[in-house]
C-alpha atoms as a PDB file:
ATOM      1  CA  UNK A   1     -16.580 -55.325   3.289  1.00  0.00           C
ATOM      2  CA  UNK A   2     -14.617 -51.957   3.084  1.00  0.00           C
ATOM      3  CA  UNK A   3     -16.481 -48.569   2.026  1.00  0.00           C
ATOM      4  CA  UNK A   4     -14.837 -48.984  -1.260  1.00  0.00           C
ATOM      5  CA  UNK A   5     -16.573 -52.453  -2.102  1.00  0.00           C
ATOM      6  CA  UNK A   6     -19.891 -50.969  -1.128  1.00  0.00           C
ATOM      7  CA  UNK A   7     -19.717 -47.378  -3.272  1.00  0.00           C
ATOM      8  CA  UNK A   8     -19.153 -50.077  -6.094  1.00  0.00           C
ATOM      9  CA  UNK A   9     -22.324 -51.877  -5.488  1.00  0.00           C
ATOM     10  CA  UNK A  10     -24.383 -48.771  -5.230  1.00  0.00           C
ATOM     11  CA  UNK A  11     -22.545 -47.551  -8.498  1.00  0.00           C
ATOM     12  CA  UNK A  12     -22.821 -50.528 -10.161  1.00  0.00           C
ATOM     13  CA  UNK A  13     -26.712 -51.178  -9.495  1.00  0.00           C
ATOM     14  CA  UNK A  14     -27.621 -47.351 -10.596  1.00  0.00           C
ATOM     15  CA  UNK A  15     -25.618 -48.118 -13.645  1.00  0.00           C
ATOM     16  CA  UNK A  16     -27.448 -51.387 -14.424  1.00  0.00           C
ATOM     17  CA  UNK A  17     -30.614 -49.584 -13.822  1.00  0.00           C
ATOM     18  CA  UNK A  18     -32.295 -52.427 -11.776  1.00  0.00           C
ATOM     19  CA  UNK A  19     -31.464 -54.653 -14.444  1.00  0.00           C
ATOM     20  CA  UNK A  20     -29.344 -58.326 -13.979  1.00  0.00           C
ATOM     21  CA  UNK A  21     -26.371 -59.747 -15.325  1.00  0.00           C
ATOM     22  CA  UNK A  22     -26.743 -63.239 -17.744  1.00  0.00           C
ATOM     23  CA  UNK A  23     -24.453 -64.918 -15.383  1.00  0.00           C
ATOM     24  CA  UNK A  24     -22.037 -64.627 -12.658  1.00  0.00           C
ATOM     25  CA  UNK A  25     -18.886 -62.130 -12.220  1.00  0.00           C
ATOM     26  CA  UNK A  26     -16.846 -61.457  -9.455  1.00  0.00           C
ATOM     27  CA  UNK A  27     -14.981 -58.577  -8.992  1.00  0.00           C
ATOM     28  CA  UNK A  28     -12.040 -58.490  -6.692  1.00  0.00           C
ATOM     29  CA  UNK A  29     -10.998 -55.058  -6.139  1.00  0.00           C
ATOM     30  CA  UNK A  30      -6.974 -55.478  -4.664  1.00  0.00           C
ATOM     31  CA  UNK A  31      -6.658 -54.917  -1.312  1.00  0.00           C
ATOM     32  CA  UNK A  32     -10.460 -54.103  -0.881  1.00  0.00           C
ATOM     33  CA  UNK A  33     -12.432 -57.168  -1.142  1.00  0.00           C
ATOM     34  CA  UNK A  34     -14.840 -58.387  -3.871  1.00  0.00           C
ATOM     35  CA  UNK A  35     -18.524 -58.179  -5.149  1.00  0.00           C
ATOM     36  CA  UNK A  36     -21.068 -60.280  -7.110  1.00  0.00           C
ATOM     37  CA  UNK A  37     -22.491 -59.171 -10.282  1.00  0.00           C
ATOM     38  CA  UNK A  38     -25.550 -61.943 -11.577  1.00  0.00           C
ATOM     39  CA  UNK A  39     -29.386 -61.820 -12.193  1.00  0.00           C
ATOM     40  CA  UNK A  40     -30.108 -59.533  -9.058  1.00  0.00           C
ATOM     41  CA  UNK A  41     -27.144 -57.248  -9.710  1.00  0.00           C
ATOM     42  CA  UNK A  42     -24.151 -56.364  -7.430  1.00  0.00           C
ATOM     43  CA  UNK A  43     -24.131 -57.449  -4.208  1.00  0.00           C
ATOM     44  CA  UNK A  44     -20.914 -57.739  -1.880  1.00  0.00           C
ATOM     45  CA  UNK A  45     -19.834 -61.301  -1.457  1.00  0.00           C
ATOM     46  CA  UNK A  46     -17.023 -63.634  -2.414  1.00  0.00           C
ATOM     47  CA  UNK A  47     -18.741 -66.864  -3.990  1.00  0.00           C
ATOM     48  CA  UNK A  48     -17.596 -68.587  -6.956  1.00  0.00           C
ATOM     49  CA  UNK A  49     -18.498 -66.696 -10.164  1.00  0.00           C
ATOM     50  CA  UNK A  50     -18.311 -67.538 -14.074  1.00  0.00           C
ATOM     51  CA  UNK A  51     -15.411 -65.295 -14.309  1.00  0.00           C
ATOM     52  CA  UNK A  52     -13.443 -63.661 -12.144  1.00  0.00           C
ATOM     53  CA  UNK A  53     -11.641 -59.653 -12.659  1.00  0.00           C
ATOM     54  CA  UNK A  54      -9.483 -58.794 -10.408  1.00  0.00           C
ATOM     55  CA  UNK A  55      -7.985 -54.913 -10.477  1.00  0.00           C
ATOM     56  CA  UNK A  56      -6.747 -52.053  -8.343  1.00  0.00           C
ATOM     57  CA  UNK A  57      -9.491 -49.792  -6.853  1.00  0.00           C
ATOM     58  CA  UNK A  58      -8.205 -46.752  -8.898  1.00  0.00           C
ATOM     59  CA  UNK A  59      -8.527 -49.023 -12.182  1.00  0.00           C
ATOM     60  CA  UNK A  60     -12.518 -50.626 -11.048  1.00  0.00           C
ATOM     61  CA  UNK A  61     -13.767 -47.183 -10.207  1.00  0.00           C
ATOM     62  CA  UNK A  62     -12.456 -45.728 -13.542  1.00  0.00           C
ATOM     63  CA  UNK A  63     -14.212 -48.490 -15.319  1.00  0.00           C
ATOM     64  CA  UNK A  64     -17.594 -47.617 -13.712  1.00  0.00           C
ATOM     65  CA  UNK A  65     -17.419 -44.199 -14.230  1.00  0.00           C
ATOM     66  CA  UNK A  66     -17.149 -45.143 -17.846  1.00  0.00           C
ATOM     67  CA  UNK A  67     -13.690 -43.315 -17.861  1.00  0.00           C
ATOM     68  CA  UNK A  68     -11.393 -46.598 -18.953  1.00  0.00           C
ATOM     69  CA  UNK A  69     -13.421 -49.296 -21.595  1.00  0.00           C
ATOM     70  CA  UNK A  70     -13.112 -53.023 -19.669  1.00  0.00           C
ATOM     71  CA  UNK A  71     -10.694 -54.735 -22.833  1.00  0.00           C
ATOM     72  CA  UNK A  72      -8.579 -51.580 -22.497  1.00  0.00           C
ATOM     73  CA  UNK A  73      -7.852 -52.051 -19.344  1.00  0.00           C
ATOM     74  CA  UNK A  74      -7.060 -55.929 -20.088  1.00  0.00           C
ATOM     75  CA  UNK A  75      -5.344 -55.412 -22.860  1.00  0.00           C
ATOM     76  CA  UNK A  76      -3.436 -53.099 -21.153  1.00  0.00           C
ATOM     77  CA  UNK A  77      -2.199 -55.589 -17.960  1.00  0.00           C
ATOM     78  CA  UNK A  78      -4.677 -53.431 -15.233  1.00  0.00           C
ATOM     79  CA  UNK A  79      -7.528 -55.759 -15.660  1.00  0.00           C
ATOM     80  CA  UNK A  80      -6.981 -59.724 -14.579  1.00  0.00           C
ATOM     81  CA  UNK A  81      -9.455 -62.203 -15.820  1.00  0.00           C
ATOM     82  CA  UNK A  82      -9.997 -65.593 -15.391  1.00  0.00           C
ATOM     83  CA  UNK A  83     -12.583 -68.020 -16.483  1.00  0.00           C
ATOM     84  CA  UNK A  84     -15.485 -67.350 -18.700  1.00  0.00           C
ATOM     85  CA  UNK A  85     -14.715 -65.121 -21.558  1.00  0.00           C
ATOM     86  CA  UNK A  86     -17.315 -64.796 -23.192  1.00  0.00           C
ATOM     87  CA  UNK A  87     -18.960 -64.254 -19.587  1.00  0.00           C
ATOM     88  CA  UNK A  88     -16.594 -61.051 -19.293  1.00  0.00           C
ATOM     89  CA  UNK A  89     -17.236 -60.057 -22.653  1.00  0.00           C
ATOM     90  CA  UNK A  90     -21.133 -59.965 -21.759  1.00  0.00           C
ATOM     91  CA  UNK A  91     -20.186 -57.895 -18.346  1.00  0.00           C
ATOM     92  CA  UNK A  92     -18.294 -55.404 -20.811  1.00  0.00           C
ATOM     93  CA  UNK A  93     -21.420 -54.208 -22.251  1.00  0.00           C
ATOM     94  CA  UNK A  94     -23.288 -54.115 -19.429  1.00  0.00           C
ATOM     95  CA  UNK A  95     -20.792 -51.321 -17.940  1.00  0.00           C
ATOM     96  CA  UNK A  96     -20.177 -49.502 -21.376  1.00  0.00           C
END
């Protein structure tokens, strides 16, 4: 996995404060690879998930830093989703 994958794991598991995920996500981070997000929290892999969000790594990191809300950056075409909705939904708050 490239450095960029890993920063988001660390990021993402200090911003879930030890805390799981009802479910399964995937994030696919373009041209970087993709992480886990599910009961133990975020983990580098590429498994099957609930949903699946694929972005650029510009777009992902601004969304963890709390900089760019998740449905903005769907709404706005630099957020992909398939699968669960409701699932992403869920994820949403967890990184608000």
């Amino acid at each position: 996995m490239s450095d960029t994958v890993n920063a988001a794991v660390k990021a993402l598991n200090e911003k879930m404060g030890g805390n799981g995920f009802d479910g399964t996500a995937k994030m696919t981070i373009e041209d970087e690879g993709s992480l886990i997000i599910d009961e133990n929290g975020a983990h580098a892999g590429d498994e099957s998930a609930d949903v699946t969000m694929t972005a650029s790594a510009d777009t992902f990191l601004a969304i963890v830093e709390g900089d760019l809300d998740p449905t903005s950056a769907f709404m706005s075409g630099k957020l992909a989703i398939e699968g669960d909705m409701s699932a992403a939904m869920r994820l949403a708050q967890v990184l608000a």
